[in-house]
C-alpha atoms as a PDB file:
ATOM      1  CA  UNK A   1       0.000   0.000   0.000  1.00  0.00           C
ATOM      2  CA  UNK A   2       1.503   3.570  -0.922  1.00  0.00           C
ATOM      3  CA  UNK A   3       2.668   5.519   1.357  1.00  0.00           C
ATOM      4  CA  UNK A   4       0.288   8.747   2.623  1.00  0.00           C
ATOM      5  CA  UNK A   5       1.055  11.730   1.299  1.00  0.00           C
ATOM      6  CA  UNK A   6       2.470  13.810   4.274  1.00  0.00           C
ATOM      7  CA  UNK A   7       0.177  17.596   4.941  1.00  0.00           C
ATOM      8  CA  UNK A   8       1.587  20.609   3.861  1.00  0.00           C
ATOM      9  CA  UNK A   9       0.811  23.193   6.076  1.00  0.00           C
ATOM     10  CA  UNK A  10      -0.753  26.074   4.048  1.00  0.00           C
ATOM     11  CA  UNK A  11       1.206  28.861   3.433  1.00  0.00           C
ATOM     12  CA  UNK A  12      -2.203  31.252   4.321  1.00  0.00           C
ATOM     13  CA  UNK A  13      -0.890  30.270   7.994  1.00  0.00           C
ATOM     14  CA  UNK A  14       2.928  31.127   7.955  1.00  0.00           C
ATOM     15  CA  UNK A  15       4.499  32.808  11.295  1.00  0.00           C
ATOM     16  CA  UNK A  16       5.484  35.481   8.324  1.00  0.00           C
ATOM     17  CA  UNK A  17       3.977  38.894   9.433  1.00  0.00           C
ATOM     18  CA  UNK A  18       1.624  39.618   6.031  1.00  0.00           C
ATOM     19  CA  UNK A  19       0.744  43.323   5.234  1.00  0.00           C
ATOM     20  CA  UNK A  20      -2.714  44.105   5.530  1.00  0.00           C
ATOM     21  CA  UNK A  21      -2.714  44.200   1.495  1.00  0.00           C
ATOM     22  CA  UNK A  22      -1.165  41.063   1.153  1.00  0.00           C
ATOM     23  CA  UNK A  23      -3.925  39.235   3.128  1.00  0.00           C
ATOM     24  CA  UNK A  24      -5.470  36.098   1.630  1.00  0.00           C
ATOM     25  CA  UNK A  25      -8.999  36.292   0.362  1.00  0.00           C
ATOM     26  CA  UNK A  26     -12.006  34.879   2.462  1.00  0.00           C
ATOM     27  CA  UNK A  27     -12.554  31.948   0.234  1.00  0.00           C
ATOM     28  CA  UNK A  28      -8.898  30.813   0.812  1.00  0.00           C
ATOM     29  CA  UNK A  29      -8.862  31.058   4.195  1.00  0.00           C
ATOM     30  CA  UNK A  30     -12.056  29.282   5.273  1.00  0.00           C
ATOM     31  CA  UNK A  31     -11.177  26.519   2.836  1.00  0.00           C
ATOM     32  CA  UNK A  32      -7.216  26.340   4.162  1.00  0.00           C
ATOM     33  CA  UNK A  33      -8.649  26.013   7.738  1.00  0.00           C
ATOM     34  CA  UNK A  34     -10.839  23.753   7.072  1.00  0.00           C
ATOM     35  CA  UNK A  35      -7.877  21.520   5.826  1.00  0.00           C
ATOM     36  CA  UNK A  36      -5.456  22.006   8.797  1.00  0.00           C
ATOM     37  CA  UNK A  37      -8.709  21.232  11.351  1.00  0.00           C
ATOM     38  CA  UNK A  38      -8.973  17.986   9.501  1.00  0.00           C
ATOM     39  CA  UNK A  39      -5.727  16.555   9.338  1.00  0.00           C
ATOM     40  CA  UNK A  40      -4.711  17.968  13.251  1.00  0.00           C
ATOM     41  CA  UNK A  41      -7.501  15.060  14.192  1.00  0.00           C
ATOM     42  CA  UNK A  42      -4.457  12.784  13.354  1.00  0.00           C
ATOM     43  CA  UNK A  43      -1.699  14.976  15.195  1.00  0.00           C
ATOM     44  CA  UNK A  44       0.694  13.242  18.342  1.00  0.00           C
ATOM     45  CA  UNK A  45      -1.678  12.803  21.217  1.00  0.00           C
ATOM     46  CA  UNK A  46      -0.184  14.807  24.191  1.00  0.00           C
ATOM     47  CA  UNK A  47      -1.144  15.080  27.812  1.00  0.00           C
ATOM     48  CA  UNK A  48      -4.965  15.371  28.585  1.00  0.00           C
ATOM     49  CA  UNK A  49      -6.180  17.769  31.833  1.00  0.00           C
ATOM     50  CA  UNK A  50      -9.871  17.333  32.838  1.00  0.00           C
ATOM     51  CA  UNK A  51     -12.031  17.303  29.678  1.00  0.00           C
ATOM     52  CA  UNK A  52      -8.613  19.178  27.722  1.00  0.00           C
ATOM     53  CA  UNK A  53      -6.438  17.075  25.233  1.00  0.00           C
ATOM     54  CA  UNK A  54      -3.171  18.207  23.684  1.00  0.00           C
ATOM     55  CA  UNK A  55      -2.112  17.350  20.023  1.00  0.00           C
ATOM     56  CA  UNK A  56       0.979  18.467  18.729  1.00  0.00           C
ATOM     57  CA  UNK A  57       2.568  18.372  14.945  1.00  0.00           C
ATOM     58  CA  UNK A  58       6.149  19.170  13.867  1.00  0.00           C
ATOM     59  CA  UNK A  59       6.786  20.427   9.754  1.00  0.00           C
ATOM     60  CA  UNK A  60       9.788  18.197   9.595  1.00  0.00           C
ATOM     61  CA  UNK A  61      10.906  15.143  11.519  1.00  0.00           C
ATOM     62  CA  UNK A  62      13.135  16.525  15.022  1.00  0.00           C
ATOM     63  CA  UNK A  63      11.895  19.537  14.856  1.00  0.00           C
ATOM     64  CA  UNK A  64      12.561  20.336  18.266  1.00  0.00           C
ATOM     65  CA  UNK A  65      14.361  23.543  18.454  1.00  0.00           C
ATOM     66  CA  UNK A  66      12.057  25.801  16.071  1.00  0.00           C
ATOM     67  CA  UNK A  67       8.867  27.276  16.017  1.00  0.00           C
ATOM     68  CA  UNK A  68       7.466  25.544  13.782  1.00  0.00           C
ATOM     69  CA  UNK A  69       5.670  23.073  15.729  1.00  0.00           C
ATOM     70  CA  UNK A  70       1.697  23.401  15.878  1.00  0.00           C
ATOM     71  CA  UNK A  71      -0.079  22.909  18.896  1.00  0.00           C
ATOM     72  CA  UNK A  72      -3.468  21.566  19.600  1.00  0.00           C
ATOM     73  CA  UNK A  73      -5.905  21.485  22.380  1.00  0.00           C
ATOM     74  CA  UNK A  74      -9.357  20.157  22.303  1.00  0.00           C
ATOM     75  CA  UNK A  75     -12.321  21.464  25.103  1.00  0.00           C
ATOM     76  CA  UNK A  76     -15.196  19.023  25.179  1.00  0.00           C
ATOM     77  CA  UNK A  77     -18.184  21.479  26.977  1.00  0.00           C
ATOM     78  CA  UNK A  78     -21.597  20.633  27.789  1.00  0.00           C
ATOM     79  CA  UNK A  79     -24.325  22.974  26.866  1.00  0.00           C
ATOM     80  CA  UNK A  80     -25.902  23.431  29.983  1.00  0.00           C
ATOM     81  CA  UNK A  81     -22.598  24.743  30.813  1.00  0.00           C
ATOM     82  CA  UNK A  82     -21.947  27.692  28.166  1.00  0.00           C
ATOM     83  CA  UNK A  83     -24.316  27.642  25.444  1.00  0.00           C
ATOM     84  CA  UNK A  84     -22.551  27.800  21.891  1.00  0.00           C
ATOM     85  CA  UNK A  85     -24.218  31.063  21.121  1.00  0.00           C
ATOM     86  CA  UNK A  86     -22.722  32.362  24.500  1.00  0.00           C
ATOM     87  CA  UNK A  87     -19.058  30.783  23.176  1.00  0.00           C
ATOM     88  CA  UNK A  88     -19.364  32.410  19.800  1.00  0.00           C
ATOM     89  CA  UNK A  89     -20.557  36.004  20.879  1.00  0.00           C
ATOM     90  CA  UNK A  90     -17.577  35.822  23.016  1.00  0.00           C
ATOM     91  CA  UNK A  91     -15.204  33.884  20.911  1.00  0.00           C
ATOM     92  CA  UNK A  92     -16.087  34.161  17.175  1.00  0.00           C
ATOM     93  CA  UNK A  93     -17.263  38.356  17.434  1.00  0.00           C
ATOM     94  CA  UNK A  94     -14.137  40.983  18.643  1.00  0.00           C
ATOM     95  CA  UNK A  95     -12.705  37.804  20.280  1.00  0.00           C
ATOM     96  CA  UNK A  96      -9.433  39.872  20.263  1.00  0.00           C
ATOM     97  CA  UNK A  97     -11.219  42.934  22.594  1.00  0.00           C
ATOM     98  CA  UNK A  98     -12.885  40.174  24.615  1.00  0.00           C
ATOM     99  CA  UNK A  99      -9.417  38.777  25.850  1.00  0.00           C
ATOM    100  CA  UNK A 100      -8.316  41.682  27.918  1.00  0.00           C
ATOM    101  CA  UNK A 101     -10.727  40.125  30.084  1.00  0.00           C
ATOM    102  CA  UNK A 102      -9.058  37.739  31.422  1.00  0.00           C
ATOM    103  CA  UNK A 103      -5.370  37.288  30.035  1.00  0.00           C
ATOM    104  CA  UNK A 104      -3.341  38.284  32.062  1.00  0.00           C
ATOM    105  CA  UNK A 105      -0.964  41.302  31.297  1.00  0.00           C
ATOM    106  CA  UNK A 106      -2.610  42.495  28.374  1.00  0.00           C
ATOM    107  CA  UNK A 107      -2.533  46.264  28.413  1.00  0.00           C
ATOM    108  CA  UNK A 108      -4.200  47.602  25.991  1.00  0.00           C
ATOM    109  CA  UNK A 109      -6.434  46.472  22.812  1.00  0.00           C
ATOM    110  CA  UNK A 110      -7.203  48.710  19.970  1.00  0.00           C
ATOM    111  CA  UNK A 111      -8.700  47.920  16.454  1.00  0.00           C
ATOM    112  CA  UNK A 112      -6.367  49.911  14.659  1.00  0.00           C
ATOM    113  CA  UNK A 113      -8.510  49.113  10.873  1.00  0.00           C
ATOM    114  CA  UNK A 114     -11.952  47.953  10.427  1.00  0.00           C
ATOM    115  CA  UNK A 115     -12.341  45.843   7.318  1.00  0.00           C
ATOM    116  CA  UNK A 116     -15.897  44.277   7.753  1.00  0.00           C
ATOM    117  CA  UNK A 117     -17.988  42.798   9.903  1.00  0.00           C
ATOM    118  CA  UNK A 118     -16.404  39.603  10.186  1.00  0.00           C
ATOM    119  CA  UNK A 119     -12.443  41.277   9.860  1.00  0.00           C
ATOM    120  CA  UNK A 120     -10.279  43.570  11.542  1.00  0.00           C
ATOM    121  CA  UNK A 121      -6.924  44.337  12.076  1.00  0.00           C
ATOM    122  CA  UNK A 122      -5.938  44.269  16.204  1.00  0.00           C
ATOM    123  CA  UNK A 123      -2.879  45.574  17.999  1.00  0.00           C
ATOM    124  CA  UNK A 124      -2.180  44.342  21.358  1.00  0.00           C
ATOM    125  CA  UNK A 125       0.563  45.213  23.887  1.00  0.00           C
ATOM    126  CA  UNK A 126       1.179  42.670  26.545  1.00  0.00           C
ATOM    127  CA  UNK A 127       3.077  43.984  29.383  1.00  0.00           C
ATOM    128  CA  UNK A 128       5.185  41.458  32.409  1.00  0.00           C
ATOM    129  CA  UNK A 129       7.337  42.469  35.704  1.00  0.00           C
ATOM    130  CA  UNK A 130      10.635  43.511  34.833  1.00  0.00           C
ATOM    131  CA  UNK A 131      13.130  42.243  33.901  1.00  0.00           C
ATOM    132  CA  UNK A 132      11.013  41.307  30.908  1.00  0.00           C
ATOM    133  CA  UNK A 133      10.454  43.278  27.592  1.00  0.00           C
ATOM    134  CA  UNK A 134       6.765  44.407  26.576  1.00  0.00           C
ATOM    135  CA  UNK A 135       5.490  42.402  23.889  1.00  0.00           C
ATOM    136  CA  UNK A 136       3.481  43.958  20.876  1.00  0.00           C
ATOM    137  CA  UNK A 137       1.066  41.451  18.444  1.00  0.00           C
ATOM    138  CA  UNK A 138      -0.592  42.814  15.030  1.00  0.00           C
ATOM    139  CA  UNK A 139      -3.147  40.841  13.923  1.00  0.00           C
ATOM    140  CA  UNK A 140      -5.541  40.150  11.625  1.00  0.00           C
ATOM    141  CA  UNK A 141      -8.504  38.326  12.541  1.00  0.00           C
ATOM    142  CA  UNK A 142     -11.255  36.979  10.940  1.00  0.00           C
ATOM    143  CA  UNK A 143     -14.473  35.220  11.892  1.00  0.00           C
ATOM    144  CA  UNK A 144     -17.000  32.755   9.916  1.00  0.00           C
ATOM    145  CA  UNK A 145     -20.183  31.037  11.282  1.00  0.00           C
ATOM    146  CA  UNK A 146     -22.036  28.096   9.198  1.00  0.00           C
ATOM    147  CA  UNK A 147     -24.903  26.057   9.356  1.00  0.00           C
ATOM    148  CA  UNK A 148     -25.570  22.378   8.339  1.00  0.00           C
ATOM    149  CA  UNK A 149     -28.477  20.056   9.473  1.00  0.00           C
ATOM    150  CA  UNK A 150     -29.421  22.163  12.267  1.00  0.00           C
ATOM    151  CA  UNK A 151     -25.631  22.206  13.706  1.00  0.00           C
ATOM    152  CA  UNK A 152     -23.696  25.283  13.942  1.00  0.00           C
ATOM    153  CA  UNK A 153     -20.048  25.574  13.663  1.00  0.00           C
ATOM    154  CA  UNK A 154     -17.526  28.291  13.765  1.00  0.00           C
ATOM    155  CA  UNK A 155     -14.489  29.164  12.544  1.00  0.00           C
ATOM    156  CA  UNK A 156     -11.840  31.971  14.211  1.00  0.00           C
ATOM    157  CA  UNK A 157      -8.507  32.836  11.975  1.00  0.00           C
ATOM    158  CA  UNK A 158      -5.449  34.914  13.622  1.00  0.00           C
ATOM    159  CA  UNK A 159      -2.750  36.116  11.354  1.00  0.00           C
ATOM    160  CA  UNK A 160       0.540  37.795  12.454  1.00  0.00           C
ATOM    161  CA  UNK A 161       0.351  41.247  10.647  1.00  0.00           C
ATOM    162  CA  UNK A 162       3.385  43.696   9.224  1.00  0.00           C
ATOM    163  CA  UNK A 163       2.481  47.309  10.600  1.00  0.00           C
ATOM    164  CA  UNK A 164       5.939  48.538   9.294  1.00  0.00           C
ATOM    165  CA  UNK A 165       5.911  49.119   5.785  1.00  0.00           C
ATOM    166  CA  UNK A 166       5.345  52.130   3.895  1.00  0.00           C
ATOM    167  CA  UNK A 167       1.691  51.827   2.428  1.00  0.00           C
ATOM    168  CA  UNK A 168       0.423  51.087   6.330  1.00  0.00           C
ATOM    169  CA  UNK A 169       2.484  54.177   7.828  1.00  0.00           C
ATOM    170  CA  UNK A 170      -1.189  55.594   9.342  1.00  0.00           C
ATOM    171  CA  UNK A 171      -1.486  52.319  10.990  1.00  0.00           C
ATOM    172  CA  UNK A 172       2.328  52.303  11.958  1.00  0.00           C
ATOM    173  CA  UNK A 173       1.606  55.377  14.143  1.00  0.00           C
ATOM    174  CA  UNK A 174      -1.103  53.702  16.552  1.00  0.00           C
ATOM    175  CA  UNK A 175       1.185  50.566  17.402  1.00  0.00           C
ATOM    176  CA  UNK A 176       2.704  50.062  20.745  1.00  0.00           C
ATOM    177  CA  UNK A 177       6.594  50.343  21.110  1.00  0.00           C
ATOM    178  CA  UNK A 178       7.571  46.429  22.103  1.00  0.00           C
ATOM    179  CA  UNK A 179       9.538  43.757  21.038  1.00  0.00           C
ATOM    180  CA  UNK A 180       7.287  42.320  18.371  1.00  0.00           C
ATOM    181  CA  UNK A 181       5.825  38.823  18.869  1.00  0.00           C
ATOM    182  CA  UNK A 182       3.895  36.709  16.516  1.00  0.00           C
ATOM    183  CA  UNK A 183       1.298  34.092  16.387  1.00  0.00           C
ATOM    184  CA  UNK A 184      -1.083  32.389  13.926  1.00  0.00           C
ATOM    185  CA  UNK A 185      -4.135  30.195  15.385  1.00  0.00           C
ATOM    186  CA  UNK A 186      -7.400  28.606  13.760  1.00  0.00           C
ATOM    187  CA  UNK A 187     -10.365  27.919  15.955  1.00  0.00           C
ATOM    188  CA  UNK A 188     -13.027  25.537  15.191  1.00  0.00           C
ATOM    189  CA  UNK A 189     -16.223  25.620  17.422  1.00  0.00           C
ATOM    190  CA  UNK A 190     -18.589  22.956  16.853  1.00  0.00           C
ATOM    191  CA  UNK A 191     -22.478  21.358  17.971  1.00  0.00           C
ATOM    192  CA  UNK A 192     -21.324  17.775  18.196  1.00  0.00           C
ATOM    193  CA  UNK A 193     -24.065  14.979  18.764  1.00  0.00           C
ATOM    194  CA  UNK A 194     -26.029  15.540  21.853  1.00  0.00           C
ATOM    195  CA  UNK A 195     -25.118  18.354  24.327  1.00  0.00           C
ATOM    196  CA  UNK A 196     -21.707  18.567  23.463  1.00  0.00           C
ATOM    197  CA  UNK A 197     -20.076  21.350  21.909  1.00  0.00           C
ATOM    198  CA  UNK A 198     -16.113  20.847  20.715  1.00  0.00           C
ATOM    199  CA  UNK A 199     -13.567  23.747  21.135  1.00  0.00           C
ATOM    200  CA  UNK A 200     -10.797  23.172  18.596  1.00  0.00           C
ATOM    201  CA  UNK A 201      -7.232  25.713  18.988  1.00  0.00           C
ATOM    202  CA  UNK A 202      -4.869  25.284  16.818  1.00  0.00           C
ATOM    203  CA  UNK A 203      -1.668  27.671  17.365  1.00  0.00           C
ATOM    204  CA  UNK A 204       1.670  28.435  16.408  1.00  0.00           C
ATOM    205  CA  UNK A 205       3.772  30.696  18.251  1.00  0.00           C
ATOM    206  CA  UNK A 206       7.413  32.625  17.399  1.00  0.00           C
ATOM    207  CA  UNK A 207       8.005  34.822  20.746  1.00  0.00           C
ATOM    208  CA  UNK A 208      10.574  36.754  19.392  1.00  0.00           C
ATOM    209  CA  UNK A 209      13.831  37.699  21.272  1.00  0.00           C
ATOM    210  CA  UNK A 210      16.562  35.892  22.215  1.00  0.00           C
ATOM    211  CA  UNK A 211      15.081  32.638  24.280  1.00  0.00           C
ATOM    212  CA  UNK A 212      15.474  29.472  23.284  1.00  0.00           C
ATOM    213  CA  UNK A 213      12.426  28.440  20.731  1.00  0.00           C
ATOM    214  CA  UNK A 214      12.919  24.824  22.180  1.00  0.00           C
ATOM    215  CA  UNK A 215      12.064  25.706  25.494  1.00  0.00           C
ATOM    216  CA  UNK A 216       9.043  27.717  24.298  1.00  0.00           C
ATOM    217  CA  UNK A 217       7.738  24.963  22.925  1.00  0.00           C
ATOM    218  CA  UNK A 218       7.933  22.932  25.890  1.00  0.00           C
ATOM    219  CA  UNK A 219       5.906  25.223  27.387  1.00  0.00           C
ATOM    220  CA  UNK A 220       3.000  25.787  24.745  1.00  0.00           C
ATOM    221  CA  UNK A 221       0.501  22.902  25.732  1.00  0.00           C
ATOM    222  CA  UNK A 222       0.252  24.083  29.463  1.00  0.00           C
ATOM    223  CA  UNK A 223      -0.312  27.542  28.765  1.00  0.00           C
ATOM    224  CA  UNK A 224      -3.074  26.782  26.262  1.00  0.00           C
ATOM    225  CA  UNK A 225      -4.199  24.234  28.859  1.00  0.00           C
ATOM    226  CA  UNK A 226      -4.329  27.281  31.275  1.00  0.00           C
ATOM    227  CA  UNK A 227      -5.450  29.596  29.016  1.00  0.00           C
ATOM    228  CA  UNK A 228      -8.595  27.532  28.187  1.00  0.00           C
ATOM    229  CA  UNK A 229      -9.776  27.016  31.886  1.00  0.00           C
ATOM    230  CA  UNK A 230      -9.384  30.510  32.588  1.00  0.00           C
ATOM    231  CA  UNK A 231     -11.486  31.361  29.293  1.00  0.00           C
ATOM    232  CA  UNK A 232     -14.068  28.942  30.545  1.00  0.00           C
ATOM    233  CA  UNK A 233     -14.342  30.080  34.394  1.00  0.00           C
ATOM    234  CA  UNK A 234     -15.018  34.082  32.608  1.00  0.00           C
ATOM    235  CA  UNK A 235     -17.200  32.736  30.366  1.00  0.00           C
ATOM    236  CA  UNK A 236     -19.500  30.414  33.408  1.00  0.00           C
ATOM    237  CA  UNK A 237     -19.371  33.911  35.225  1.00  0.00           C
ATOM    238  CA  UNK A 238     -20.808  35.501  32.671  1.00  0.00           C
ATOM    239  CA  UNK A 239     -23.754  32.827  32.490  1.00  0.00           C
ATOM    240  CA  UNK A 240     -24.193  33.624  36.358  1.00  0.00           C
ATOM    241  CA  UNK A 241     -24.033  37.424  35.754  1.00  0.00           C
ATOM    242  CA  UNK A 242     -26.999  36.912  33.089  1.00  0.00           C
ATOM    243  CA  UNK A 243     -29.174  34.699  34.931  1.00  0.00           C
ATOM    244  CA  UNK A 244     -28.979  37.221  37.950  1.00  0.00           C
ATOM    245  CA  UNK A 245     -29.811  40.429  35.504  1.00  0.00           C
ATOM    246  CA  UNK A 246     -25.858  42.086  35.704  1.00  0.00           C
ATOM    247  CA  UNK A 247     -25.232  44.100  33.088  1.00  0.00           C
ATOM    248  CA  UNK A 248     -22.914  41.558  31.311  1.00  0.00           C
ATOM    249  CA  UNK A 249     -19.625  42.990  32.639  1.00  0.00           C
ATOM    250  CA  UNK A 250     -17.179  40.651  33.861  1.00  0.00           C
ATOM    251  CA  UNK A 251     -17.371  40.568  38.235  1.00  0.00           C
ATOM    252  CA  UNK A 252     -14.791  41.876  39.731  1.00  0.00           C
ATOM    253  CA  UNK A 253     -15.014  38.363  41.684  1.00  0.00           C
ATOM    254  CA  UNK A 254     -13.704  36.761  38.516  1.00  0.00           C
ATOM    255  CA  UNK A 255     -10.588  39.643  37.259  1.00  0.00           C
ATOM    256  CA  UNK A 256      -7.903  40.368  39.215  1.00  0.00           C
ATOM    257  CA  UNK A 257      -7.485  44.414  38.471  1.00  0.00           C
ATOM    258  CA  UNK A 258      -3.480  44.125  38.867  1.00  0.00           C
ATOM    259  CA  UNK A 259      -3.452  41.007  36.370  1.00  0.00           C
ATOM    260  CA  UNK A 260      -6.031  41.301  34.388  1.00  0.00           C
ATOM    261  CA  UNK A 261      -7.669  37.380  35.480  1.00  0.00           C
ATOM    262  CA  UNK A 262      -7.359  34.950  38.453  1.00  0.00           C
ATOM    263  CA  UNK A 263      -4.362  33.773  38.849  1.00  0.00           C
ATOM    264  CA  UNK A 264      -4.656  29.522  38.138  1.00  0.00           C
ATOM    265  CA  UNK A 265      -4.138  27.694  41.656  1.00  0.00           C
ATOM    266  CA  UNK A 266      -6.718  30.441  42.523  1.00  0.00           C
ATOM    267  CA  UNK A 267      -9.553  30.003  40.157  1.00  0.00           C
ATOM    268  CA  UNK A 268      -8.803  26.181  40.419  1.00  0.00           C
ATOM    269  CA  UNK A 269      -9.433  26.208  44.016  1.00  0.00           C
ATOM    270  CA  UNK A 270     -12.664  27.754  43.600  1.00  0.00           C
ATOM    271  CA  UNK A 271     -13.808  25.127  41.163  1.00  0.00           C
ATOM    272  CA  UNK A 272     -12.158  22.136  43.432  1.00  0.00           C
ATOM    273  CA  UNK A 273     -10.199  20.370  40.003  1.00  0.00           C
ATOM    274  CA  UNK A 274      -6.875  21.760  40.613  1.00  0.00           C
ATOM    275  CA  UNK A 275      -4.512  19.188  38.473  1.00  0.00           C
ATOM    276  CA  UNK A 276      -3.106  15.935  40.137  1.00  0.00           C
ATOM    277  CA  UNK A 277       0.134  16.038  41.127  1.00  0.00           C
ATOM    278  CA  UNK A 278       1.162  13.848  37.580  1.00  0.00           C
ATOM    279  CA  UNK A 279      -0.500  16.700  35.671  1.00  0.00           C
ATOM    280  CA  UNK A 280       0.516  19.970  37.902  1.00  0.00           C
ATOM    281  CA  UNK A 281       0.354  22.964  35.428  1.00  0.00           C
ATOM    282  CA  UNK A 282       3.744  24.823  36.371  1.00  0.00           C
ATOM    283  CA  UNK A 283       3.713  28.794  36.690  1.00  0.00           C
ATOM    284  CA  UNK A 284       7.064  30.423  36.902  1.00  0.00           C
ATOM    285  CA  UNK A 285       7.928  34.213  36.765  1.00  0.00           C
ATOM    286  CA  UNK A 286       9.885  33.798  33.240  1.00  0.00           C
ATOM    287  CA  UNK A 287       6.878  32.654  31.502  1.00  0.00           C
ATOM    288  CA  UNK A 288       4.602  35.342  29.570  1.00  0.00           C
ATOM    289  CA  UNK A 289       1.344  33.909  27.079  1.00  0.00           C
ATOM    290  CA  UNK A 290       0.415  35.289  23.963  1.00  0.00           C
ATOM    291  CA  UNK A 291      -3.260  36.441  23.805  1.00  0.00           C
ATOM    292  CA  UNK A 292      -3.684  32.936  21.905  1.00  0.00           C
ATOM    293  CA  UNK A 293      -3.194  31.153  25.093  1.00  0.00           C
ATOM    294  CA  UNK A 294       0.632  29.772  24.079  1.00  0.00           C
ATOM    295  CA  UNK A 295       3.604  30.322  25.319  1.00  0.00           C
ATOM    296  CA  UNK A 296       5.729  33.782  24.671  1.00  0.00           C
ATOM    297  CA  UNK A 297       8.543  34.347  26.059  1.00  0.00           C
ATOM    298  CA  UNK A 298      10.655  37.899  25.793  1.00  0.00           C
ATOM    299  CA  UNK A 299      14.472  39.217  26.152  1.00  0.00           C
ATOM    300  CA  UNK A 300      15.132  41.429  29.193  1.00  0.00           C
END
């Protein structure tokens, strides 16, 4: 039997910062992600936390000192839980203004160029204690949501984005001063069978700097482990807030105002499922995540 043909990864998702004119149609996109969310069902199986799994997939065989590993995690939810129209409104619409909800050290958040209702163009800084750099991210992100026999499904694209050349000069003007960090991450949301709703991430992540891209990578599938229970204890406080007639803002019982979210042995304390002691989720000062959730680390 012939050999399978081994996935290209398509070159719409390249850590290469794009200009805004240079960014791929729609049509390309949506069909490119749809691609890379079917073949990462057959990625390495990594560690699992609570209803989490971890996939990963390297572009070339040892491939362990780059960034060009992808990363996987996949959220099994239960409806009565969040609701997928909940997810989405907070996920698939200004997902990127949503985030400085709860991630911690993210600064500020401005859409710096509106391209339609489903795209815009984000800048982010993300800020850390000394001695570590601010880290700026321009992207693009776009958002798609389909229907088929009664089961909805949604798809969230995050491109790195070049702010420095000539013909976006206006744009160049509103970015934050940082050491420049990219990213690139599809999202799949998705009405399974039943009451089950499947949260897909896909990322890739080139910090920047001088640290060692192998030891980022090491760290990637915790902090998108992390980042995903902290995205789903903001978005159960939100249910709570709307069932009790809040105004929709996030509690001040569920941000920390210094940090920006609850810091993770605290929020899993308050849920009772901190990991076992086989699957402890290490935090250390010299860690920093991207607003993606993965790891990103920066020179001093």
């Amino acid at each position: 039997m012939a050999a399978q043909a081994r996935f290209e990864i398509p070159e719409s998702f390249s850590l290469h910062a794009i200009t805004p004119s240079h960014i791929p149609p729609e049509n390309v996109l949506i069909s490119d992600a749809q691609a890379i969310l079917e073949v990462s069902a057959s990625w390495q199986a990594g560690k699992v936390h609570q209803n989490i799994k971890t996939f990963i997939h390297r572009e070339s065989e040892g491939d362990q000192k780059s960034s060009n590993a992808w990363h996987c995690t996949v959220t099994e939810i239960q409806k009565d839980e969040i609701s997928f129209s909940k997810l989405w409104s907070k996920l698939g619409k200004n997902k990127v203004r949503h985030q400085k909800s709860y991630v911690a050290g993210l600064a500020k958040v401005a859409r710096v160029k509106y391209i339609s209702e489903s795209q815009s163009i984000w800048t982010m800084l993300a800020t850390y204690p000394p001695p570590l750099s601010p880290r700026v991210f321009a992207v693009y992100q776009a958002s798609w949501l389909f229907e088929h026999s009664h089961k909805r499904r949604g798809i969230v694209v995050t491109l790195p984005v070049d702010l420095s050349s000539k013909d976006t000069q206006d744009l160049t003007e509103v970015e934050e001063k940082g050491v420049r960090g990219r990213f690139v991450s599809v999202e799949h949301i998705h009405e399974l069978d039943g009451d089950i709703i499947e949260w897909r991430r896909l990322a890739r992540v080139d910090p920047g700097g001088l640290i060692p891209k192998f030891w980022v990578q090491r760290q990637v599938p915790n902090r998108m482990i992390e980042a995903s229970l902290v995205n789903f204890l903001w978005l159960k406080g939100l249910k709570r807030e709307d069932k009790s007639g809040d105004s929709g803002e996030e509690s001040d019982q569920l941000t920390d105002p210094h940090r920006g979210r609850l810091p993770l042995q605290e929020f899993q304390d308050r849920q009772g499922n901190r990991p076992s002691s086989g699957q402890e989720i290490q935090e250390t000062t010299e860690y920093a995540s991207t607003p993606q959730g993965a790891s990103s680390l920066n020179s001093s």
